[in-house]
C-alpha atoms as a PDB file:
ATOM      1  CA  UNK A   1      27.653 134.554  49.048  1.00  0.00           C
ATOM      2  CA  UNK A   2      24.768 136.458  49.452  1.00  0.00           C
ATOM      3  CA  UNK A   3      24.570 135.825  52.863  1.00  0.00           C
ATOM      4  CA  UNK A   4      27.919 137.121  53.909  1.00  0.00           C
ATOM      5  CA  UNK A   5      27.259 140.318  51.461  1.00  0.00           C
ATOM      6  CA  UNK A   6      23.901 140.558  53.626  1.00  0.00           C
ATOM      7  CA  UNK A   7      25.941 140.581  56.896  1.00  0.00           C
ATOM      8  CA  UNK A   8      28.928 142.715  56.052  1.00  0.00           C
ATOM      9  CA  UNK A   9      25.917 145.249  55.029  1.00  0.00           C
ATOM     10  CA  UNK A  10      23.911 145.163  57.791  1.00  0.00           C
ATOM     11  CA  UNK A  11      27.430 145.326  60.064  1.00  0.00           C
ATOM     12  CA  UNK A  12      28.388 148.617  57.999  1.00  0.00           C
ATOM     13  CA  UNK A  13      24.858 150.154  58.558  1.00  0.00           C
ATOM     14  CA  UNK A  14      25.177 149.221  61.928  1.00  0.00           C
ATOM     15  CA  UNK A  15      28.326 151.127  62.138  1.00  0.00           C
ATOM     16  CA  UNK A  16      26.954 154.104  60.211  1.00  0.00           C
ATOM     17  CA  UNK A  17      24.134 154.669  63.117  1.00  0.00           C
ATOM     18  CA  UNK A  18      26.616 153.877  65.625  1.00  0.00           C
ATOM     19  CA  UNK A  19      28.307 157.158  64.251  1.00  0.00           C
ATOM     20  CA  UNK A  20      25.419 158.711  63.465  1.00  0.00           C
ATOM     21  CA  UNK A  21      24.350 158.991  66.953  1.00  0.00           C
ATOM     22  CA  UNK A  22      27.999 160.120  68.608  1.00  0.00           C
ATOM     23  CA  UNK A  23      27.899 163.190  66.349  1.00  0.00           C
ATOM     24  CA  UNK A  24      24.466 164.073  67.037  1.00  0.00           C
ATOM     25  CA  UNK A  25      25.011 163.039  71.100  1.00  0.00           C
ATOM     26  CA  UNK A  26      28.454 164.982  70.287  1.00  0.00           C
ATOM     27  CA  UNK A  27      26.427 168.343  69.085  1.00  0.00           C
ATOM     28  CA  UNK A  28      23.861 167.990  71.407  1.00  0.00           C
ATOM     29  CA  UNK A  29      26.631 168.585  74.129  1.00  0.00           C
ATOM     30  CA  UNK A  30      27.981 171.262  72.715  1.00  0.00           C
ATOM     31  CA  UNK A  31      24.931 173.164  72.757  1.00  0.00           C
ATOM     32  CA  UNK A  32      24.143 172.745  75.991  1.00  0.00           C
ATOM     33  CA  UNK A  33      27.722 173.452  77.336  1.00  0.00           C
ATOM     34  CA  UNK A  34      28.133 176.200  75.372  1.00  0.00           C
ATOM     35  CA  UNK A  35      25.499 177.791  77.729  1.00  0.00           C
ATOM     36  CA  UNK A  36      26.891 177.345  80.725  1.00  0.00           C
ATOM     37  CA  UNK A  37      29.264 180.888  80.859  1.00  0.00           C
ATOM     38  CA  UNK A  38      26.353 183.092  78.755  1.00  0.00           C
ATOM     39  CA  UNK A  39      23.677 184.558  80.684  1.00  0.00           C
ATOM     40  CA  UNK A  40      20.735 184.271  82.021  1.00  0.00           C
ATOM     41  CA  UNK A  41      21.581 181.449  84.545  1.00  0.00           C
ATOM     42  CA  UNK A  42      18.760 179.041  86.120  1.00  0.00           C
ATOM     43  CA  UNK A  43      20.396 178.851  89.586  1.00  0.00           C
ATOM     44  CA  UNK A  44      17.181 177.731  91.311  1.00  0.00           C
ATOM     45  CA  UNK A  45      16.931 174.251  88.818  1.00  0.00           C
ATOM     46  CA  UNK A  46      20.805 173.936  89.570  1.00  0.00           C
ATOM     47  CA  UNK A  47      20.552 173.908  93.289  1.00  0.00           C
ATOM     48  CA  UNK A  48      17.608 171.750  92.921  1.00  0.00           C
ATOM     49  CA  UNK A  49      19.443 169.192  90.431  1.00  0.00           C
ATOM     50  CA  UNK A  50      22.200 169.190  92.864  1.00  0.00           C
ATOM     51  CA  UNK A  51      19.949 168.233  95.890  1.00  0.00           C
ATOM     52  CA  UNK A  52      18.771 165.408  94.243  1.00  0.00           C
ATOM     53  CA  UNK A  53      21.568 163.824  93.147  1.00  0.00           C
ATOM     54  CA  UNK A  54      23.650 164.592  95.500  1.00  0.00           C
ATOM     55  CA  UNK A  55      21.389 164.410  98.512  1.00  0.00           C
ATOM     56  CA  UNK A  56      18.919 162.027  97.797  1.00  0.00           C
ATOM     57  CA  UNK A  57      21.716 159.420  95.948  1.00  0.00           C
ATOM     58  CA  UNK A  58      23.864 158.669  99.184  1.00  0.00           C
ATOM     59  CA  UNK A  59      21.679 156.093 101.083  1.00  0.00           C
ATOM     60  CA  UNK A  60      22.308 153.813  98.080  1.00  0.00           C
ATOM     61  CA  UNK A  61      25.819 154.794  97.516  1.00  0.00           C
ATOM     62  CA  UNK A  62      26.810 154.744 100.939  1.00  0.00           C
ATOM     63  CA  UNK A  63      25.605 151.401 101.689  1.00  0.00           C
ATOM     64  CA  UNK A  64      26.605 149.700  97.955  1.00  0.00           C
ATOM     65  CA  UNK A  65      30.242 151.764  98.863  1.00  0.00           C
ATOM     66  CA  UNK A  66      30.173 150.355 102.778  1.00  0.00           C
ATOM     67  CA  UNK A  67      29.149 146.102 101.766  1.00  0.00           C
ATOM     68  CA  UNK A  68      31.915 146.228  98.778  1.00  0.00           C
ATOM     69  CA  UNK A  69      34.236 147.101 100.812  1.00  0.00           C
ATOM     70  CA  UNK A  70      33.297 144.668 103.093  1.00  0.00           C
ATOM     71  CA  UNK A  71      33.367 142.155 100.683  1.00  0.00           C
ATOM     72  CA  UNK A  72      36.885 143.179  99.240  1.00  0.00           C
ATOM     73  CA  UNK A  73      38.220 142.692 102.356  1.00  0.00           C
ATOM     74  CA  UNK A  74      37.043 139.162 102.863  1.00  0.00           C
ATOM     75  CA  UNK A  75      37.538 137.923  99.683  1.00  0.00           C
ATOM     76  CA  UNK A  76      41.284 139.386 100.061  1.00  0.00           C
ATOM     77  CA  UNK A  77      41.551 137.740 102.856  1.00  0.00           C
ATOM     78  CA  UNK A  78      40.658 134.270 101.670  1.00  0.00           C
ATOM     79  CA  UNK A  79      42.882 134.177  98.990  1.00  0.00           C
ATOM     80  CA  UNK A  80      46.259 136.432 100.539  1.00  0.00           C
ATOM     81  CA  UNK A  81      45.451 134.033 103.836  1.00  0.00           C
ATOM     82  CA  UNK A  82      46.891 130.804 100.958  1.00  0.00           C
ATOM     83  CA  UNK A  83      50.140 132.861 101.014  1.00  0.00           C
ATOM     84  CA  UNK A  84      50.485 134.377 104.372  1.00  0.00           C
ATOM     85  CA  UNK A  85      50.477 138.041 103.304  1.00  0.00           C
ATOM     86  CA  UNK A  86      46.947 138.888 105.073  1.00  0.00           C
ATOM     87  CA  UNK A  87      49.454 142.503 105.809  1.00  0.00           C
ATOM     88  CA  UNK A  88      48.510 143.556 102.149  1.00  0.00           C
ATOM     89  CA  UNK A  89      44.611 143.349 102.829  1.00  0.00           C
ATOM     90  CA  UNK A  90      44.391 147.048 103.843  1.00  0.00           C
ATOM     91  CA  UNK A  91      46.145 148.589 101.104  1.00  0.00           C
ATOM     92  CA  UNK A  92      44.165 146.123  98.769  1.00  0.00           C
ATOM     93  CA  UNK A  93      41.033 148.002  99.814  1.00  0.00           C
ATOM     94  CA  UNK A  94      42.336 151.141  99.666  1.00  0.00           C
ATOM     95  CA  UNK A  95      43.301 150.671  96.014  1.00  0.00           C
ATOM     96  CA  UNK A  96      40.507 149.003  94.611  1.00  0.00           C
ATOM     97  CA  UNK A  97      37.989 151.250  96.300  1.00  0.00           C
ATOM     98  CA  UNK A  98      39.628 154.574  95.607  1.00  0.00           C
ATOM     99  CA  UNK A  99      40.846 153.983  92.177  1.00  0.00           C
ATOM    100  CA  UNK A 100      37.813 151.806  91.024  1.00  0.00           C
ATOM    101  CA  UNK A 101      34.763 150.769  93.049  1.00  0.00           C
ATOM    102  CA  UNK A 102      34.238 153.798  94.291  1.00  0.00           C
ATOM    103  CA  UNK A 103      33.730 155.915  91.233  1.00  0.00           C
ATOM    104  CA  UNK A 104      32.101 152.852  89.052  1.00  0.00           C
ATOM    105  CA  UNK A 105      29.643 151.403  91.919  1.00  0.00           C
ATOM    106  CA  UNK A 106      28.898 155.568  92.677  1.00  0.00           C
ATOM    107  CA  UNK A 107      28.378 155.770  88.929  1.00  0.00           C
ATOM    108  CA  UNK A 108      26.369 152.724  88.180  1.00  0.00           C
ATOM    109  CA  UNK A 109      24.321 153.736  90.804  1.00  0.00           C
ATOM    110  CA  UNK A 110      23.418 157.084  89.972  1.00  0.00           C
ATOM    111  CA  UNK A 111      23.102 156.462  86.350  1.00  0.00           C
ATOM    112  CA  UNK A 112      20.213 153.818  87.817  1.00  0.00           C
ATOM    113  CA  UNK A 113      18.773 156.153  89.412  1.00  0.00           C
ATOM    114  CA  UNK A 114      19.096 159.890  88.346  1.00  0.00           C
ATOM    115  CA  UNK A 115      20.045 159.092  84.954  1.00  0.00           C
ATOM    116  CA  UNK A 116      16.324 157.206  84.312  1.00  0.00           C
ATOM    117  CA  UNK A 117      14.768 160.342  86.691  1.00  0.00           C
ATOM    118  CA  UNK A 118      16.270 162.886  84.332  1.00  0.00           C
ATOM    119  CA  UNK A 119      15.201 160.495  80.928  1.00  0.00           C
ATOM    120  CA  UNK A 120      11.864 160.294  82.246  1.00  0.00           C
ATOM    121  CA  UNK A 121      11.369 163.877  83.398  1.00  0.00           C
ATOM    122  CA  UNK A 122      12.306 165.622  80.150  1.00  0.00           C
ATOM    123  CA  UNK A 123      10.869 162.453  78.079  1.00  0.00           C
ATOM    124  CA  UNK A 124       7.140 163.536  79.584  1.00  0.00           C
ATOM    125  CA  UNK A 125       7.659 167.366  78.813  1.00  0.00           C
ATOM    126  CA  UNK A 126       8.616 166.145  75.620  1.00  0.00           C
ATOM    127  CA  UNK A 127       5.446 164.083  74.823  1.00  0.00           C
ATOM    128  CA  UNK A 128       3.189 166.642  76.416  1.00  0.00           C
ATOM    129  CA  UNK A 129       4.634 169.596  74.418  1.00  0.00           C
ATOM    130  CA  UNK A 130       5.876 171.458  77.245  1.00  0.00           C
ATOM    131  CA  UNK A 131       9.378 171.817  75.682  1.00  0.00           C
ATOM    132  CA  UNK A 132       7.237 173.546  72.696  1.00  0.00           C
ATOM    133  CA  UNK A 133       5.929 175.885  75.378  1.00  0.00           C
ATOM    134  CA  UNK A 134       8.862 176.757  76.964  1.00  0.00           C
ATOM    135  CA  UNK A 135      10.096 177.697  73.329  1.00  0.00           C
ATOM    136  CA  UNK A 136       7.308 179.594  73.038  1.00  0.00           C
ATOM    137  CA  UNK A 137       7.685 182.094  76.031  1.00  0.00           C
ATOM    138  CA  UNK A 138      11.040 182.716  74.658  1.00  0.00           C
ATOM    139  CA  UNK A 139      12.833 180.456  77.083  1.00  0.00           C
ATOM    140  CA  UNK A 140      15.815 178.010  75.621  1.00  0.00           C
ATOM    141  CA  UNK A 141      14.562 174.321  76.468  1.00  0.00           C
ATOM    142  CA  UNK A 142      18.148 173.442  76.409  1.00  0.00           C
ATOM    143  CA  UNK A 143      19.608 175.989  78.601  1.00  0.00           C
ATOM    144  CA  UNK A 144      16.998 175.341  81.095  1.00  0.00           C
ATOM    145  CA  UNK A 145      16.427 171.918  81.118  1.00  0.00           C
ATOM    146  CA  UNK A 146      19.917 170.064  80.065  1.00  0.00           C
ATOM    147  CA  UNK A 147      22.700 172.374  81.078  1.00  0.00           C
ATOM    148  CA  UNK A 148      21.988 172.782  84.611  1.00  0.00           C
ATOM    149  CA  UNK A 149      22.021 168.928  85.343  1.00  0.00           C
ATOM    150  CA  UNK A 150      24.875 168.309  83.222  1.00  0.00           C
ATOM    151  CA  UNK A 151      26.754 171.000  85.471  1.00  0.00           C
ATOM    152  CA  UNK A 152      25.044 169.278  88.371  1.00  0.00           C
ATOM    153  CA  UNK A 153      25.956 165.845  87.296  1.00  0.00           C
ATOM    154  CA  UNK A 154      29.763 166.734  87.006  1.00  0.00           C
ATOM    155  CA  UNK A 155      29.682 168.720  90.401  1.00  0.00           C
ATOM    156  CA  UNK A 156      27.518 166.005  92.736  1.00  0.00           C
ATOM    157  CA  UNK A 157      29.071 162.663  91.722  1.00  0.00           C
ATOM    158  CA  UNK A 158      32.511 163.276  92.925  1.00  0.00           C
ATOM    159  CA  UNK A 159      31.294 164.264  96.303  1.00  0.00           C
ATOM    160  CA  UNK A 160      29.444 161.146  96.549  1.00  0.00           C
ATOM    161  CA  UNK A 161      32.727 158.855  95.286  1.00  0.00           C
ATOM    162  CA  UNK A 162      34.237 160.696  98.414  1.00  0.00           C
ATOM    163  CA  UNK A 163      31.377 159.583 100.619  1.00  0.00           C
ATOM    164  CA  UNK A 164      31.679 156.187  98.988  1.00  0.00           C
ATOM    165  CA  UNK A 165      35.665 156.323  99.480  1.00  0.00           C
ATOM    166  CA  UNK A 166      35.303 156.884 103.034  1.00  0.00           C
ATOM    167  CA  UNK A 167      32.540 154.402 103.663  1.00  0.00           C
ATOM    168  CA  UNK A 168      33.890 151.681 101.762  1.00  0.00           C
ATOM    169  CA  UNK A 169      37.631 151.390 103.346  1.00  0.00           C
ATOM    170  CA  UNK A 170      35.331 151.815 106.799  1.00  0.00           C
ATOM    171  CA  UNK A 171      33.421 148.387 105.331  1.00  0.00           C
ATOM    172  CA  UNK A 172      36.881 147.096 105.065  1.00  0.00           C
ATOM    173  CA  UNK A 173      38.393 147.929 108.391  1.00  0.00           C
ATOM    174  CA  UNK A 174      35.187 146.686 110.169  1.00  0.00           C
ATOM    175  CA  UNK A 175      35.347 143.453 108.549  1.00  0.00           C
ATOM    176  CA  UNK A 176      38.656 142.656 109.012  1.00  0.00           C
ATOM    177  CA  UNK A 177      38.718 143.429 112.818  1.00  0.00           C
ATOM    178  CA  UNK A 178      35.104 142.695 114.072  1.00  0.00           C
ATOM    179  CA  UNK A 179      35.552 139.302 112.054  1.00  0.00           C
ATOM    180  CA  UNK A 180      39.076 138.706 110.998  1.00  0.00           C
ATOM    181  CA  UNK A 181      40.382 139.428 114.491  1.00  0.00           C
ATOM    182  CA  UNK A 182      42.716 142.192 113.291  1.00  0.00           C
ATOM    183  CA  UNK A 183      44.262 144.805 115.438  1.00  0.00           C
ATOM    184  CA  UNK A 184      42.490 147.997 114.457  1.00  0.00           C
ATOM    185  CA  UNK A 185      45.606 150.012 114.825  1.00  0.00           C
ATOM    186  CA  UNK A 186      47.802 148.105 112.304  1.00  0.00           C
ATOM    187  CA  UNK A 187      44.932 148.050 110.114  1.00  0.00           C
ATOM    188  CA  UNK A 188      44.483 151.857 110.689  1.00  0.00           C
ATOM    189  CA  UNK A 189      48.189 152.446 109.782  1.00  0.00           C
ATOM    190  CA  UNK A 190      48.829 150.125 106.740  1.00  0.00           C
ATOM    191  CA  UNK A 191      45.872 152.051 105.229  1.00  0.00           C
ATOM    192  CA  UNK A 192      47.302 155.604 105.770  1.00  0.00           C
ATOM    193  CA  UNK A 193      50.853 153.998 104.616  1.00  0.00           C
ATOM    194  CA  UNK A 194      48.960 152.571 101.132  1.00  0.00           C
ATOM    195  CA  UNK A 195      46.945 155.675 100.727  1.00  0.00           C
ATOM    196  CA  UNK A 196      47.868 157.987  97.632  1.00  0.00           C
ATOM    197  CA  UNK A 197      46.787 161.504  96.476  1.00  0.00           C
ATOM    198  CA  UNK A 198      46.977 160.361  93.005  1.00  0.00           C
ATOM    199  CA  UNK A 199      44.804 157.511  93.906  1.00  0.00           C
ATOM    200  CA  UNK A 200      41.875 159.866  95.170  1.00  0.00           C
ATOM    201  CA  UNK A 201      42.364 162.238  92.528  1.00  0.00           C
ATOM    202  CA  UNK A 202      42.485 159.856  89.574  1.00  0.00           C
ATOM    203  CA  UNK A 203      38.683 158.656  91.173  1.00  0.00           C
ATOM    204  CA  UNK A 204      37.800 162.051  91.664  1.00  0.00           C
ATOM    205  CA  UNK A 205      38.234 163.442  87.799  1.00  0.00           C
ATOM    206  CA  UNK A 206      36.564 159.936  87.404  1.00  0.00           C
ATOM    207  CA  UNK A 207      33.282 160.738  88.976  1.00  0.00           C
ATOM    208  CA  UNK A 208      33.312 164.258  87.251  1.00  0.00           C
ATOM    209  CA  UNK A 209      33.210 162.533  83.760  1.00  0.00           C
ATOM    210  CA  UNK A 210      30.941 159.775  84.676  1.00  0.00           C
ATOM    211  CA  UNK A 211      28.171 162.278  86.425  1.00  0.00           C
ATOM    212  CA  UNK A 212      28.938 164.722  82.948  1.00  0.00           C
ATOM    213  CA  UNK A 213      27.991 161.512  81.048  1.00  0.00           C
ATOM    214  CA  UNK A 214      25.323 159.719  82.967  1.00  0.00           C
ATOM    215  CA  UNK A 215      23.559 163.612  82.818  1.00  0.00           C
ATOM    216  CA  UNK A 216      24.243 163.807  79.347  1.00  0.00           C
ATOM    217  CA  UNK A 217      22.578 160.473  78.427  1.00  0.00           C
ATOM    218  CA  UNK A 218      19.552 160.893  80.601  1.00  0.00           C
ATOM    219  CA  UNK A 219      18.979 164.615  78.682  1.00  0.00           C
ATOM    220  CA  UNK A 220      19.251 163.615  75.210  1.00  0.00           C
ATOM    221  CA  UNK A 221      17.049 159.956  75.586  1.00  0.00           C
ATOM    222  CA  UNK A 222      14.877 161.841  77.605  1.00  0.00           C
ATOM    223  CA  UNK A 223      14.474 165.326  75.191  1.00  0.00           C
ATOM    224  CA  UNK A 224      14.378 162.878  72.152  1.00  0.00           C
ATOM    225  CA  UNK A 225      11.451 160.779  72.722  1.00  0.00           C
ATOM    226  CA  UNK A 226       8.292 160.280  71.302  1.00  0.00           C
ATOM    227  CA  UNK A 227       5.327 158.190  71.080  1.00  0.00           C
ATOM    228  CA  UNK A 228       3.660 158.985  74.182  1.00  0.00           C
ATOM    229  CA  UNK A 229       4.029 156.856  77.431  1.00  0.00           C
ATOM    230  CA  UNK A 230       5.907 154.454  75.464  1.00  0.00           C
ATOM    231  CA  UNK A 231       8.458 155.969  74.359  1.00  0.00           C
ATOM    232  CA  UNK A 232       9.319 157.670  77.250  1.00  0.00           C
ATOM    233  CA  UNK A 233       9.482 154.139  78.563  1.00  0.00           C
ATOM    234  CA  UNK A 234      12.025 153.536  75.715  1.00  0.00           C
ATOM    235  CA  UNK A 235      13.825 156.359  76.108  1.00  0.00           C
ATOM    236  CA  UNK A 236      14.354 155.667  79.893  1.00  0.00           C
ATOM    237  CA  UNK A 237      15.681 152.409  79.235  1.00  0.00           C
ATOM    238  CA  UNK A 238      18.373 153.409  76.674  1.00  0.00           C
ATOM    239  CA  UNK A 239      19.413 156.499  78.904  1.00  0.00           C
ATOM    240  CA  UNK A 240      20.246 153.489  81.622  1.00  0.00           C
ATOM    241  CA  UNK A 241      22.182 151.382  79.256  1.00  0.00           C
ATOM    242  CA  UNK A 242      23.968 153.900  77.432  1.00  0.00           C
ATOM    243  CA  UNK A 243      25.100 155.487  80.110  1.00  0.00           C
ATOM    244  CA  UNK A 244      26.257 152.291  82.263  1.00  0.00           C
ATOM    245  CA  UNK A 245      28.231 151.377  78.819  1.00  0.00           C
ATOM    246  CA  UNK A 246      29.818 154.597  78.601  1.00  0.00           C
ATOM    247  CA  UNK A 247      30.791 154.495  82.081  1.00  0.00           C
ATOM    248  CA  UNK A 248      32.098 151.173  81.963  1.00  0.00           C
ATOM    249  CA  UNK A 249      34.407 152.538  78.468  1.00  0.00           C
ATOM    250  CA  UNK A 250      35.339 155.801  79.847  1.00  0.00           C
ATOM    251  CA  UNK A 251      36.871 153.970  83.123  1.00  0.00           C
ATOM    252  CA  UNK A 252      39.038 151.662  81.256  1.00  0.00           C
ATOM    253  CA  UNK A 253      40.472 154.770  78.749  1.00  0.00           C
ATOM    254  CA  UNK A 254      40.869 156.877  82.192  1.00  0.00           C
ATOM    255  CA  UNK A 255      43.138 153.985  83.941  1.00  0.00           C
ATOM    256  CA  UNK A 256      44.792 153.181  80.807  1.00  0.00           C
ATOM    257  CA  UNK A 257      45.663 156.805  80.664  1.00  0.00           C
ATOM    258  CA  UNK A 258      46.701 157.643  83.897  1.00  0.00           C
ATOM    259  CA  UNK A 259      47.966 153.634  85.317  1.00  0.00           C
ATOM    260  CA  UNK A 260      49.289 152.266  82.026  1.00  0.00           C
ATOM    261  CA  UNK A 261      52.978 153.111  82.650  1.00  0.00           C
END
């Protein structure tokens, strides 16, 4: 009996911090976007942010964007080949890379790679007091440091789910007529047929929320540490995970919202 009191315990104060840290994840975004329309505005750390995300991100999205599609296409094809409909393998690509490989893959990426840069940035200015200093030449840590890459992050990662749109039905087309032995202008034309504004779109307001979120997560792990080099270590790692697992979340509530009927 005690046991199960134990676990139902622990399980309820697990659910407490779980809470706990929304609101204060919650707040912490409000702060910061409540700066973005009230002066002054660090343009200079924006455009930098920007660059670096959106820049310095599309080697790895373009080619993770350009071999999925690739591998879409050839997986299609071994399974629609069982059923003679190899005709659906262009819109199949189309689909799965504009409504969901293309913003996750874009996001899981970034949130690899910015999201730990951003963790580990703030997490050092943290644990070296340079946050305090800021403070104390009357500059807002917050409005310097967090809401200019959270405004970066929701600007930068839908042009790179474009990039990664474009690349990835090009990994697709190039599979299925360099090795398939498709004729490039049926392929070319089923794909314009199966393409869909919606489609786009829906991956577009995607990207904005995951780059809002993968931003969000690397600034609050990151401004939150302590405990030296360590805990910026710590605080890297959880910036990563949290944000992947909100990503992951926030795409099935976004299709179930705009695909479930």
């Amino acid at each position: 009996m005690n046991g199960i009191l134990d676990f139902i315990a622990g399980l309820g104060r697990a659910v407490l911090d779980i809470v706990r840290m929304a609101g204060r994840v919650a707040l912490f975004a409000a702060v910061a976007l409540s700066h973005v329309v009230r002066p002054p505005f660090y343009w200079r750390t924006l455009w930098g942010t920007l660059v670096e995300i959106g820049y310095f991100s599309l080697p790895v999205v373009a080619l993770t964007a350009l071999f999925s599609g690739g591998v879409i296409a050839l997986q299609s094809y071994t399974g629609f080949a069982q059923y003679h409909a190899q005709n659906a393998i262009a819109g199949i690509v189309i689909l799965a890379v504009t409504r969901e490989l293309g913003p996750v893959l874009a996001g899981l990426m970034v949130a690899g790679r910015v999201g730990a840069a951003m963790s580990a940035e703030i997490g050092t200015m943290r644990v070296t007091d340079q946050i305090d200093a800021l403070s104390t030449l009357s500059t807002n840590p917050i409005k310097y440091l967090v809401t200019p890459r959270l405004v970066a992050g929701t600007l930068a990662l839908p042009f790179l789910v474009l990039v990664a749109d474009i690349l990835g039905v090009l990994g697709g087309f190039t599979v299925c007529v360099m090795k398939l032995d498709f004729s490039a202008s049926a392929y070319i034309t089923a794909t314009i047929a199966s393409l869909k504004v919606m489609d786009v779109t829906v991956g577009l307001v995607k990207a904005a929320i995951f780059g809002f979120l993968i931003a969000l997560m690397g600034c609050y792990h990151g401004y939150h540490s302590r405990g030296g080099a360590e805990g910026v270590g710590a605080a890297t790692t959880a910036a990563v995970v949290a944000a992947s697992i909100l990503l992951l979340t926030f795409d099935y509530l976004l299709t179930d919202v705009f695909f479930s009927q």
